[in-house]
PDB file of N, CA and C in Angstrom:
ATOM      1  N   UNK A   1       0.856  -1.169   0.000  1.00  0.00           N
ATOM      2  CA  UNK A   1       0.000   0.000   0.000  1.00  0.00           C
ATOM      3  C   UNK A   1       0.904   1.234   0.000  1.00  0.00           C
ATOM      4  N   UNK A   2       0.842   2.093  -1.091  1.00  0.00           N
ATOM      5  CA  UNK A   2       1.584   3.471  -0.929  1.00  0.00           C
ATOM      6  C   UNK A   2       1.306   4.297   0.083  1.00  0.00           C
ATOM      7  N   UNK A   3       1.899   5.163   0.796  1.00  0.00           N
ATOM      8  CA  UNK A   3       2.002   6.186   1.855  1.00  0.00           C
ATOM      9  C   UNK A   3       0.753   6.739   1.794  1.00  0.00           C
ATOM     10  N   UNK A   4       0.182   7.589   0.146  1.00  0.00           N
ATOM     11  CA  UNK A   4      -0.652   8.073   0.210  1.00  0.00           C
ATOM     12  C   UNK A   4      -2.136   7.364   0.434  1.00  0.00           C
ATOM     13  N   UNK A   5      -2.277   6.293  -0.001  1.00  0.00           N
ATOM     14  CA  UNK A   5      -3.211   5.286   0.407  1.00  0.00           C
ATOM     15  C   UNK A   5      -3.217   4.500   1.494  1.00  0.00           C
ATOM     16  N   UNK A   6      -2.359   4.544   2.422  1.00  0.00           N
ATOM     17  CA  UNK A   6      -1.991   4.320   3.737  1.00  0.00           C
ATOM     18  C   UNK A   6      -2.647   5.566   4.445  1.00  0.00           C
ATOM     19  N   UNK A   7      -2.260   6.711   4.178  1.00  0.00           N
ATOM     20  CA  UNK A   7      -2.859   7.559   4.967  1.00  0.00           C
ATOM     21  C   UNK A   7      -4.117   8.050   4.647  1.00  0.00           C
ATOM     22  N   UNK A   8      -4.805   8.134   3.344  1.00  0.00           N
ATOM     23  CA  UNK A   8      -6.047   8.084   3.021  1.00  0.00           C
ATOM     24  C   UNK A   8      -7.235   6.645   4.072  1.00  0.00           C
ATOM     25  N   UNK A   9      -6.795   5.817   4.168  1.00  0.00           N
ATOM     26  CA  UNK A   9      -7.072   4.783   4.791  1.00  0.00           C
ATOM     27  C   UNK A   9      -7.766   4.774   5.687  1.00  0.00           C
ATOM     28  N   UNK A  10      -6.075   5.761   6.690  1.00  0.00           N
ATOM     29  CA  UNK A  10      -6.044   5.426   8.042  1.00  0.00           C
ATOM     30  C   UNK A  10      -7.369   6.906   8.479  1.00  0.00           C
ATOM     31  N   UNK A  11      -7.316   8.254   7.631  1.00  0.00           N
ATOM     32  CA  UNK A  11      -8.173   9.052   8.013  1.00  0.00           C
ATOM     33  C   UNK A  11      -9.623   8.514   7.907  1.00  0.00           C
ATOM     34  N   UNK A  12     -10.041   7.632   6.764  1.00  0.00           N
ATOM     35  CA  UNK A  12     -11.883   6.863   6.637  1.00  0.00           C
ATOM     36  C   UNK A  12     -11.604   6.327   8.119  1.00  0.00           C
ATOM     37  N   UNK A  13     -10.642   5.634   8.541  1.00  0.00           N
ATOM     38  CA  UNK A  13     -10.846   4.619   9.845  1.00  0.00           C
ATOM     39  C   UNK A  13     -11.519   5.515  11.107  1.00  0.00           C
ATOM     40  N   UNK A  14     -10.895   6.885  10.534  1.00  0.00           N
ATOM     41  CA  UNK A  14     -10.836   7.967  11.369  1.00  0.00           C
ATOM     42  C   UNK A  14     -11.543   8.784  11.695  1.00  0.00           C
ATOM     43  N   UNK A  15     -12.645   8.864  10.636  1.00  0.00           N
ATOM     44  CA  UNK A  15     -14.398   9.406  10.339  1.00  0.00           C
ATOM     45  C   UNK A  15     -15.143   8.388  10.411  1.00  0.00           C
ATOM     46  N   UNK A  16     -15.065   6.965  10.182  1.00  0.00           N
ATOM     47  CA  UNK A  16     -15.845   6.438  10.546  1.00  0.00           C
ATOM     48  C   UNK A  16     -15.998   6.082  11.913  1.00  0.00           C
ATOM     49  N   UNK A  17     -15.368   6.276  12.543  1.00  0.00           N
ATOM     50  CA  UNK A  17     -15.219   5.994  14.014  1.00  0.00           C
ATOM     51  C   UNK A  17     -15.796   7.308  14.493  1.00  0.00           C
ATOM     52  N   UNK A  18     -15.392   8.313  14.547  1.00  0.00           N
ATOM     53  CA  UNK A  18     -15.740   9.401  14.778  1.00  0.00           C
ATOM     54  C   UNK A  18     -17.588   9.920  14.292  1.00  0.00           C
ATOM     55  N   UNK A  19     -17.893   9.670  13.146  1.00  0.00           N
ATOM     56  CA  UNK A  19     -19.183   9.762  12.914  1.00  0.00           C
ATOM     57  C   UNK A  19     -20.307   8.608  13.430  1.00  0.00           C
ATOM     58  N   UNK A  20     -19.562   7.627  13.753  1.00  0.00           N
ATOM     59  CA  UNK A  20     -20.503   6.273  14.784  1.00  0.00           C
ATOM     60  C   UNK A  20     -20.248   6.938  15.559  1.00  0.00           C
ATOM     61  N   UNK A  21     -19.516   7.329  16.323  1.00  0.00           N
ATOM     62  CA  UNK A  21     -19.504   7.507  17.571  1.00  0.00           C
ATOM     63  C   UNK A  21     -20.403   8.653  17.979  1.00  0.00           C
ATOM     64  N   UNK A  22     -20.320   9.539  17.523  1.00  0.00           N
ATOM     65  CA  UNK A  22     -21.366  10.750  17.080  1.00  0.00           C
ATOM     66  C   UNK A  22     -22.856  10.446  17.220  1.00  0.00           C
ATOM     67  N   UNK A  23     -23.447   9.345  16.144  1.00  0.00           N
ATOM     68  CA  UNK A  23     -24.459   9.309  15.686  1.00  0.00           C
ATOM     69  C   UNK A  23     -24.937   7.818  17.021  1.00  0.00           C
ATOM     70  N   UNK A  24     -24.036   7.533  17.671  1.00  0.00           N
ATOM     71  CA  UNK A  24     -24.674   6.654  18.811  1.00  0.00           C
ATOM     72  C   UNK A  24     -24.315   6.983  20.016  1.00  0.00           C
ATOM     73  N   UNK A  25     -24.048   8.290  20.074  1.00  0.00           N
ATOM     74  CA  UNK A  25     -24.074   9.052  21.513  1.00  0.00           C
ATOM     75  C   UNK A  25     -22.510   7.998  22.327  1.00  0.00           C
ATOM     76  N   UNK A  26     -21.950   7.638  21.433  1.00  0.00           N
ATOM     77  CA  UNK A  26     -20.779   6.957  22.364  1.00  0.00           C
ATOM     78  C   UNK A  26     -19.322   7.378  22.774  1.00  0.00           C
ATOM     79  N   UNK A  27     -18.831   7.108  23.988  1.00  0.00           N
ATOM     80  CA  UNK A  27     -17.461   7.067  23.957  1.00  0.00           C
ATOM     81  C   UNK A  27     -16.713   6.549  23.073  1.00  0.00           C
ATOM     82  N   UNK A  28     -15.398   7.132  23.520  1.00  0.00           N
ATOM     83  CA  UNK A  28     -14.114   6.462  22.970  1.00  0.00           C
ATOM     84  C   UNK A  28     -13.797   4.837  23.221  1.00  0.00           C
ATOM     85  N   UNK A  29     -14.421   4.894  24.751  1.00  0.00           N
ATOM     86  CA  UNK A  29     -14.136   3.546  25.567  1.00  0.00           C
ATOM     87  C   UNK A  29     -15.327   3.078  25.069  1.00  0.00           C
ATOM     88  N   UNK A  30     -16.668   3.535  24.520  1.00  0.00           N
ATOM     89  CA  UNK A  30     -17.360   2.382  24.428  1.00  0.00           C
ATOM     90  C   UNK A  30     -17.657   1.975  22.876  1.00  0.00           C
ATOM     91  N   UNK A  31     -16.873   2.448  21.973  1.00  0.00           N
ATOM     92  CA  UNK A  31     -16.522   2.699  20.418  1.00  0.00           C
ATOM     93  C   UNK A  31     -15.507   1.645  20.582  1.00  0.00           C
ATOM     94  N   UNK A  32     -14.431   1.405  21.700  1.00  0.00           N
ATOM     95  CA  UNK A  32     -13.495   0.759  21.444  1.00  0.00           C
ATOM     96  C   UNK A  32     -13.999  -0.976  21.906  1.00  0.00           C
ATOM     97  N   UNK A  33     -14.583  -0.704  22.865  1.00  0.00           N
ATOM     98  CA  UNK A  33     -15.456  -2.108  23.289  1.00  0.00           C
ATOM     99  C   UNK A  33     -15.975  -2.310  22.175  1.00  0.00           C
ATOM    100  N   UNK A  34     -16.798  -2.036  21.125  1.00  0.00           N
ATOM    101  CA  UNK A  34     -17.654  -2.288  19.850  1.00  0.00           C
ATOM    102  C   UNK A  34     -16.152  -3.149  19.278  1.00  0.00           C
ATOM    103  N   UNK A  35     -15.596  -2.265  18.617  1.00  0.00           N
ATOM    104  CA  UNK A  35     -14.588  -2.298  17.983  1.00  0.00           C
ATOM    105  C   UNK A  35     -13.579  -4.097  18.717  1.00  0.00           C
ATOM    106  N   UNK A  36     -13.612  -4.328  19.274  1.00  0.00           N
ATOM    107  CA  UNK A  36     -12.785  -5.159  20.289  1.00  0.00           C
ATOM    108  C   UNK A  36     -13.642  -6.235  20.131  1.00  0.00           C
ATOM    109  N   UNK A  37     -14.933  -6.380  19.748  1.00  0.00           N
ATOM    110  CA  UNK A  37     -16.353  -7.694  19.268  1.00  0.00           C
ATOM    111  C   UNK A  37     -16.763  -7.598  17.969  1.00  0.00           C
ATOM    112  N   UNK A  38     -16.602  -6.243  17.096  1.00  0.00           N
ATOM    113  CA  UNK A  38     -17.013  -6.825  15.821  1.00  0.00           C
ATOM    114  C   UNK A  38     -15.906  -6.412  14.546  1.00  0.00           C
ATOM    115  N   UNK A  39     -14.486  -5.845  15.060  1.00  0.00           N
ATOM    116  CA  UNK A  39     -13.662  -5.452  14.534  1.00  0.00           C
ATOM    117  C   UNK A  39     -13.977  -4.589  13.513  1.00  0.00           C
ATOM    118  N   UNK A  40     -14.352  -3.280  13.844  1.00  0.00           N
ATOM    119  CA  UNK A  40     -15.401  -2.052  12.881  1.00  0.00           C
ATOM    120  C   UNK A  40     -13.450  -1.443  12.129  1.00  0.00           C
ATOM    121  N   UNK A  41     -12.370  -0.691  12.761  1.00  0.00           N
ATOM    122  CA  UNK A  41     -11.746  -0.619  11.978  1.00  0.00           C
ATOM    123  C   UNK A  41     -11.172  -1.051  11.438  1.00  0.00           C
ATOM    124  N   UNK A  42     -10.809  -2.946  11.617  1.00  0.00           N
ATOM    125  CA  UNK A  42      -9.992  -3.695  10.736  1.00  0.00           C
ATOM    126  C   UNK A  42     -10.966  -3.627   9.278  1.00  0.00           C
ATOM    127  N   UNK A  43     -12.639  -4.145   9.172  1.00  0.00           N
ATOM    128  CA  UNK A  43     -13.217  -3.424   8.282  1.00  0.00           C
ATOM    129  C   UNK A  43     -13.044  -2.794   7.344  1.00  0.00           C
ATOM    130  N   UNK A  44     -13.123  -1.534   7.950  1.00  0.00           N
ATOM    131  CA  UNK A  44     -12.907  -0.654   7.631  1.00  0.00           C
ATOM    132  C   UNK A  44     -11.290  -0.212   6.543  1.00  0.00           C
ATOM    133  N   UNK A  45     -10.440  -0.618   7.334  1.00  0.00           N
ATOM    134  CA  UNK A  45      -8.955  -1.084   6.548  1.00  0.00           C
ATOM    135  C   UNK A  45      -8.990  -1.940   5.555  1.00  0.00           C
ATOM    136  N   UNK A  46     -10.229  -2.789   5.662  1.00  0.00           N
ATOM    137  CA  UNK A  46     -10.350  -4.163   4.568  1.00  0.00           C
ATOM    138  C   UNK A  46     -10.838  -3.855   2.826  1.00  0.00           C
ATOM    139  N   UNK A  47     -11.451  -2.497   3.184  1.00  0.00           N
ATOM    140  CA  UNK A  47     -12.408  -2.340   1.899  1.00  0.00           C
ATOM    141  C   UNK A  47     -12.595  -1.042   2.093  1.00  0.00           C
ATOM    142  N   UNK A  48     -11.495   0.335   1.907  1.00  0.00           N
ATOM    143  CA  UNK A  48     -11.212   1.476   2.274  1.00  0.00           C
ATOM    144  C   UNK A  48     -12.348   2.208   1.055  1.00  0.00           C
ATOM    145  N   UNK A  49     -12.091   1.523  -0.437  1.00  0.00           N
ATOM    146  CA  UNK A  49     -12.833   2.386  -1.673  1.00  0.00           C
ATOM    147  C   UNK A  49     -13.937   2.371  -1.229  1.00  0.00           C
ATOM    148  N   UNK A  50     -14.544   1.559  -0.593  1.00  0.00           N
ATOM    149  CA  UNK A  50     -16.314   1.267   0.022  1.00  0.00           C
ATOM    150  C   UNK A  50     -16.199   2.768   0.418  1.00  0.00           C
ATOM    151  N   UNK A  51     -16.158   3.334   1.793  1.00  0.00           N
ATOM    152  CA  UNK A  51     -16.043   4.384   2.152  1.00  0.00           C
ATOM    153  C   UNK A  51     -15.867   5.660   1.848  1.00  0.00           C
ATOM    154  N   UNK A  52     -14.885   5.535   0.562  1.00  0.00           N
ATOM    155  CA  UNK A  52     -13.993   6.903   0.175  1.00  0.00           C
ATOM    156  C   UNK A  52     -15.210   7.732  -0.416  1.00  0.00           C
ATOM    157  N   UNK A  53     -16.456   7.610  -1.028  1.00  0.00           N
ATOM    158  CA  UNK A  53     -17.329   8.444  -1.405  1.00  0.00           C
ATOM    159  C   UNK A  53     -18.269   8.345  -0.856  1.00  0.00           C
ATOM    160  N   UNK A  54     -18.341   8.200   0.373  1.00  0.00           N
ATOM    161  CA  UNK A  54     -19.536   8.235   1.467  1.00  0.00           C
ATOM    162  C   UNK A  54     -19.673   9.272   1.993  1.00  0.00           C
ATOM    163  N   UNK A  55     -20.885   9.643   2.637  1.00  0.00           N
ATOM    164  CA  UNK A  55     -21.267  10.807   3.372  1.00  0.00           C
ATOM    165  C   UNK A  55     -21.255  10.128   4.987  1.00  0.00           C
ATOM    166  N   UNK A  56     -20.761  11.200   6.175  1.00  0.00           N
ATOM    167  CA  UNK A  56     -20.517  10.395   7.598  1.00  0.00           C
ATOM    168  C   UNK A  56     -22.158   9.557   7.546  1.00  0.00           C
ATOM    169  N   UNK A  57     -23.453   9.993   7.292  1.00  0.00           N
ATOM    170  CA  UNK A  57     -24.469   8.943   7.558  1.00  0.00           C
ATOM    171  C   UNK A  57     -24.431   7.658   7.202  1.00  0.00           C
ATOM    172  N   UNK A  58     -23.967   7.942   5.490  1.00  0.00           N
ATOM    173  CA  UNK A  58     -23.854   6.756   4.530  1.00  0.00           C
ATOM    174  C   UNK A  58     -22.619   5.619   5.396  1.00  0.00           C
ATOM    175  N   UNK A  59     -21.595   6.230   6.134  1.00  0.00           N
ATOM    176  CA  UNK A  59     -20.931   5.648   6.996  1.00  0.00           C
ATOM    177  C   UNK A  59     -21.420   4.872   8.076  1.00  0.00           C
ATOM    178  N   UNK A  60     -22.201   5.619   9.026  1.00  0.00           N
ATOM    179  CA  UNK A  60     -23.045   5.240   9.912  1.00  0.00           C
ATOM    180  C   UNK A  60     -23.613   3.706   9.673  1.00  0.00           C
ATOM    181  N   UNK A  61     -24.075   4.208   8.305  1.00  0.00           N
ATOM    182  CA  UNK A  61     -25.460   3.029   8.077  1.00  0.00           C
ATOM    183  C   UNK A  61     -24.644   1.566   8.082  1.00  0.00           C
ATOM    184  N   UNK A  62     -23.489   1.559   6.803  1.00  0.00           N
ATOM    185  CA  UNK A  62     -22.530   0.538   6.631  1.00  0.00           C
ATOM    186  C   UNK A  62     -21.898   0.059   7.435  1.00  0.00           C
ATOM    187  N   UNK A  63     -21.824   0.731   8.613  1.00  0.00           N
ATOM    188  CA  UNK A  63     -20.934   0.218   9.847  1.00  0.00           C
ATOM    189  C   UNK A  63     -22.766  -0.416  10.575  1.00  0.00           C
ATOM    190  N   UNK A  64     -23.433   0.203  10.805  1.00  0.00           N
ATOM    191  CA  UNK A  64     -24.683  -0.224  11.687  1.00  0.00           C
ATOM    192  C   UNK A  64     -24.975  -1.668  10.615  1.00  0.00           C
ATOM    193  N   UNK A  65     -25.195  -2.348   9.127  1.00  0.00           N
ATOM    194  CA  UNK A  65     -25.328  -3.224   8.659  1.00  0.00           C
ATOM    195  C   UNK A  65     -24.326  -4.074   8.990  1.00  0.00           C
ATOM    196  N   UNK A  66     -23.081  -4.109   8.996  1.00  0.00           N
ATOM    197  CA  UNK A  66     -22.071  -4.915   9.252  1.00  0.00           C
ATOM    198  C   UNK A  66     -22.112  -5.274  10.820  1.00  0.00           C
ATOM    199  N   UNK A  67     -22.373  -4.437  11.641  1.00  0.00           N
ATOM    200  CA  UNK A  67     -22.732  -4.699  13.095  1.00  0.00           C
ATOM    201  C   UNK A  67     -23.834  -6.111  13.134  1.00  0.00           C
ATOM    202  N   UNK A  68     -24.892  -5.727  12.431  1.00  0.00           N
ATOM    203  CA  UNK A  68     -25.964  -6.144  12.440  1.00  0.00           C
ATOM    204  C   UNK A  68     -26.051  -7.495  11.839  1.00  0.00           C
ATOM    205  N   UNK A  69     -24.762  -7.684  10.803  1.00  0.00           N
ATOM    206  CA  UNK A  69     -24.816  -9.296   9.988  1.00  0.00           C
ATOM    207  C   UNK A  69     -23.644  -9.420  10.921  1.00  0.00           C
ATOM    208  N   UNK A  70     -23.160  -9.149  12.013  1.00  0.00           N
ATOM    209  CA  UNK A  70     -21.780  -9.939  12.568  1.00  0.00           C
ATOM    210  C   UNK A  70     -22.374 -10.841  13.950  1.00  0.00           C
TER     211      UNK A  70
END
């Protein structure tokens, strides 16, 4: 993975976390408990283009479906 797609990456990991966390009233600590049972930023790292033209809801939703089939 090039630098620039390394760090493109690592910022989606970085809004999507941030806009769940937002949109479900949660901590850091309880974003990271999620994260620690359904692995939301390995995900997220897995299939970065999914993300790259999303809006934070459109984020929301894809992380709340993947929650939801895990």
């Amino acid at each position: 993975m090039s630098g620039k797609r390394l760090d493109n990456t690592i910022y989606l990991m970085y809004l999507v976390t941030e806009n769940y966390k937002k949109a479900h009233s949660l901590t850091s600590e309880q974003f990271l408990d999620l994260d620690n049972k359904y692995h939301i930023i390995r995900f997220v790292g897995e299939c970065p283009d999914i993300f790259d033209s999303m809006s934070g809801a459109e984020m929301v939703e894809e992380i709340n479906q993947y929650v939801a089939a895990s």
